[in-house]
C-alpha atoms as a PDB file:
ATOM      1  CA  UNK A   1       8.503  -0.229   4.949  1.00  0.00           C
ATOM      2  CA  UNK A   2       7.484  -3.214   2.890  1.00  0.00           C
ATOM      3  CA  UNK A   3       3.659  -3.037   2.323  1.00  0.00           C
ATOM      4  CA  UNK A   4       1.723  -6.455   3.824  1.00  0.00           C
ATOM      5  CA  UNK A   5      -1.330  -7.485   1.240  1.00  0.00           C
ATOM      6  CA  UNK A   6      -3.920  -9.784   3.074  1.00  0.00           C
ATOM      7  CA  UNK A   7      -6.249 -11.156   0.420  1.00  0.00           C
ATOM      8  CA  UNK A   8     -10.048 -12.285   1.716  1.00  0.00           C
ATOM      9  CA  UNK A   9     -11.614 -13.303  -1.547  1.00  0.00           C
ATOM     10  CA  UNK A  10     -11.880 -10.119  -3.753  1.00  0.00           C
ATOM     11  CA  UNK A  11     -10.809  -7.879  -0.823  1.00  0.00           C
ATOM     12  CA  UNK A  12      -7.213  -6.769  -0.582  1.00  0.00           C
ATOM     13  CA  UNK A  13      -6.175  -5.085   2.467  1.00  0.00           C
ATOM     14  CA  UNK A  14      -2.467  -3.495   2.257  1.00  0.00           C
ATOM     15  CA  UNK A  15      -0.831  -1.792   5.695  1.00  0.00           C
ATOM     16  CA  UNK A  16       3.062  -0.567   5.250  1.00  0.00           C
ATOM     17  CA  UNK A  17       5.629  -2.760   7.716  1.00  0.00           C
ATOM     18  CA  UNK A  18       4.729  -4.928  10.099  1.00  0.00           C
ATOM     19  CA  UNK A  19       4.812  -2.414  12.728  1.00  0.00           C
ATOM     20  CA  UNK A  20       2.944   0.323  11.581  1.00  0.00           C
ATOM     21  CA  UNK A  21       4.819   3.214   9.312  1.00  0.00           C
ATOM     22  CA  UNK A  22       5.224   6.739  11.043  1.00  0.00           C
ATOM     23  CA  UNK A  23       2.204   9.032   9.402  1.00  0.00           C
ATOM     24  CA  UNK A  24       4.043  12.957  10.657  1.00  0.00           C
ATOM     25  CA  UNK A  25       3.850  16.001   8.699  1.00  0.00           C
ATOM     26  CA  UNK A  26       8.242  14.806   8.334  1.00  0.00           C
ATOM     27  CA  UNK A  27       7.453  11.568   7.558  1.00  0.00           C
ATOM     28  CA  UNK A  28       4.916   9.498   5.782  1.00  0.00           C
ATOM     29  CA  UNK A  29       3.658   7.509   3.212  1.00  0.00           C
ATOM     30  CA  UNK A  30       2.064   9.737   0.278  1.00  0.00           C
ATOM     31  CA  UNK A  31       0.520   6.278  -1.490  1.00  0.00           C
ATOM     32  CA  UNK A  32      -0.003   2.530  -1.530  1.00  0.00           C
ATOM     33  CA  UNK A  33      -0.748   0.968  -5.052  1.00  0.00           C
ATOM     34  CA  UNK A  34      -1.902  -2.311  -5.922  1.00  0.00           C
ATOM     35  CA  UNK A  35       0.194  -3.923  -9.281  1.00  0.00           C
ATOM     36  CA  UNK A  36      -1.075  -6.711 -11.452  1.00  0.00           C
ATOM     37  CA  UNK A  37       1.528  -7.649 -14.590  1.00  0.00           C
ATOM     38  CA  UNK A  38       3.324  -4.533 -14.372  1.00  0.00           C
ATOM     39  CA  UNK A  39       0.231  -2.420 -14.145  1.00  0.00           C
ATOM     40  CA  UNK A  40      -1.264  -0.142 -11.203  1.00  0.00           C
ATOM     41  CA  UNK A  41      -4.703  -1.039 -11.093  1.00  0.00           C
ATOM     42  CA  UNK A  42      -5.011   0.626  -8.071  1.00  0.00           C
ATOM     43  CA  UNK A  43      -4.083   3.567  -5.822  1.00  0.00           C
ATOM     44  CA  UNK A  44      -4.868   5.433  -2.502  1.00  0.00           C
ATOM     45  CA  UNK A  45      -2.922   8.676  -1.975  1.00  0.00           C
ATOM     46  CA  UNK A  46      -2.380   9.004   1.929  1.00  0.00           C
ATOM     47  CA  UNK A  47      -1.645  12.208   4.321  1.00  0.00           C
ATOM     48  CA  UNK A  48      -0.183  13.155   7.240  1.00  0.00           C
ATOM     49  CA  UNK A  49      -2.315  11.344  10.559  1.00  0.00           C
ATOM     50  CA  UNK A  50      -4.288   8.952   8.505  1.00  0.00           C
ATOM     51  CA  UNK A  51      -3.312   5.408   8.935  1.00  0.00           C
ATOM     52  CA  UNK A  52      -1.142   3.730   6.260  1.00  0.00           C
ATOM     53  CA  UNK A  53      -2.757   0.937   5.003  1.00  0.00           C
ATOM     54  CA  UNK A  54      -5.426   0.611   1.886  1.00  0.00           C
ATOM     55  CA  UNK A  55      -8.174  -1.467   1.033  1.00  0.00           C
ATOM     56  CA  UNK A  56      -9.545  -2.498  -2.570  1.00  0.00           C
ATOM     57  CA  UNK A  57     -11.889  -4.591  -4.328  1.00  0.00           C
ATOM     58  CA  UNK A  58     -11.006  -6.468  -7.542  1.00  0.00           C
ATOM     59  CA  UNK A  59     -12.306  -9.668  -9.630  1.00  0.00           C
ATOM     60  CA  UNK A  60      -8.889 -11.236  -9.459  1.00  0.00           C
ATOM     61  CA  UNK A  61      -6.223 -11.173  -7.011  1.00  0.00           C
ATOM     62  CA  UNK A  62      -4.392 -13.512  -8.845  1.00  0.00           C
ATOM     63  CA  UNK A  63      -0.721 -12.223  -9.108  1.00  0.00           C
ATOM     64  CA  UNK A  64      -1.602  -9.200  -7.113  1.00  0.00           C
ATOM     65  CA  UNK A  65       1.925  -7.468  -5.243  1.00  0.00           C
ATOM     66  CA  UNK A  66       1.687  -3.523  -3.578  1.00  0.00           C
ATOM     67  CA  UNK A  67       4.274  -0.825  -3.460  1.00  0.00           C
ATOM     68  CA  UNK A  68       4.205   2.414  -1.323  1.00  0.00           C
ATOM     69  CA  UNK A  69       6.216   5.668  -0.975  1.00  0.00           C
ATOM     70  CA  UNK A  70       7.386   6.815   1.694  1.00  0.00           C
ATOM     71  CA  UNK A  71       8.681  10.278   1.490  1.00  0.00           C
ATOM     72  CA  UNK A  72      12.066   9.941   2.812  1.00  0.00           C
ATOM     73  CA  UNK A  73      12.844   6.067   2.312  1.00  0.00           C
ATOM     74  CA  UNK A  74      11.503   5.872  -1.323  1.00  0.00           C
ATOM     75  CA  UNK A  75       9.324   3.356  -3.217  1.00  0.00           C
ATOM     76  CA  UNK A  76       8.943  -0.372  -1.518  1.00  0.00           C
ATOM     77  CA  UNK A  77       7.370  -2.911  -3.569  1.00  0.00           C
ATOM     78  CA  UNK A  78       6.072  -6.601  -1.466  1.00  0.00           C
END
């Protein structure tokens, strides 16, 4: 469940666990944010089938983490 940020200069790619989260009408993640000081400066909200992982573009990554929700296990922060 713990979301995995790869940073490629102003790119930041997250994906939920290492091996890739179930995405089933039972069981999914509903969003993946990205968090800079405290603050969400970014969101994707996610669905059933689509894969879990997120990609956004900011000026700094500096101090970036992620968090996602899964809908049974509950909010995971990196």
């Amino acid at each position: 469940h713990v979301p995995i940020i790869g940073i490629k200069k102003n790119k930041i790619n997250v994906k939920v666990g290492e091996v890739e989260h179930p995405m089933e009408e039972s069981h999914y993640i509903g969003f993946i944010q990205i968090v800079k000081e405290g603050k969400v400066i970014g969101c994707k909200r996610l669905y059933p089938g689509e894969k879990p992982e997120a990609e956004f573009t900011v000026e700094n990554t500096e101090g970036i983490t992620a968090r996602e929700l899964c809908n049974i296990h509950g909010l995971w922060t990196s």
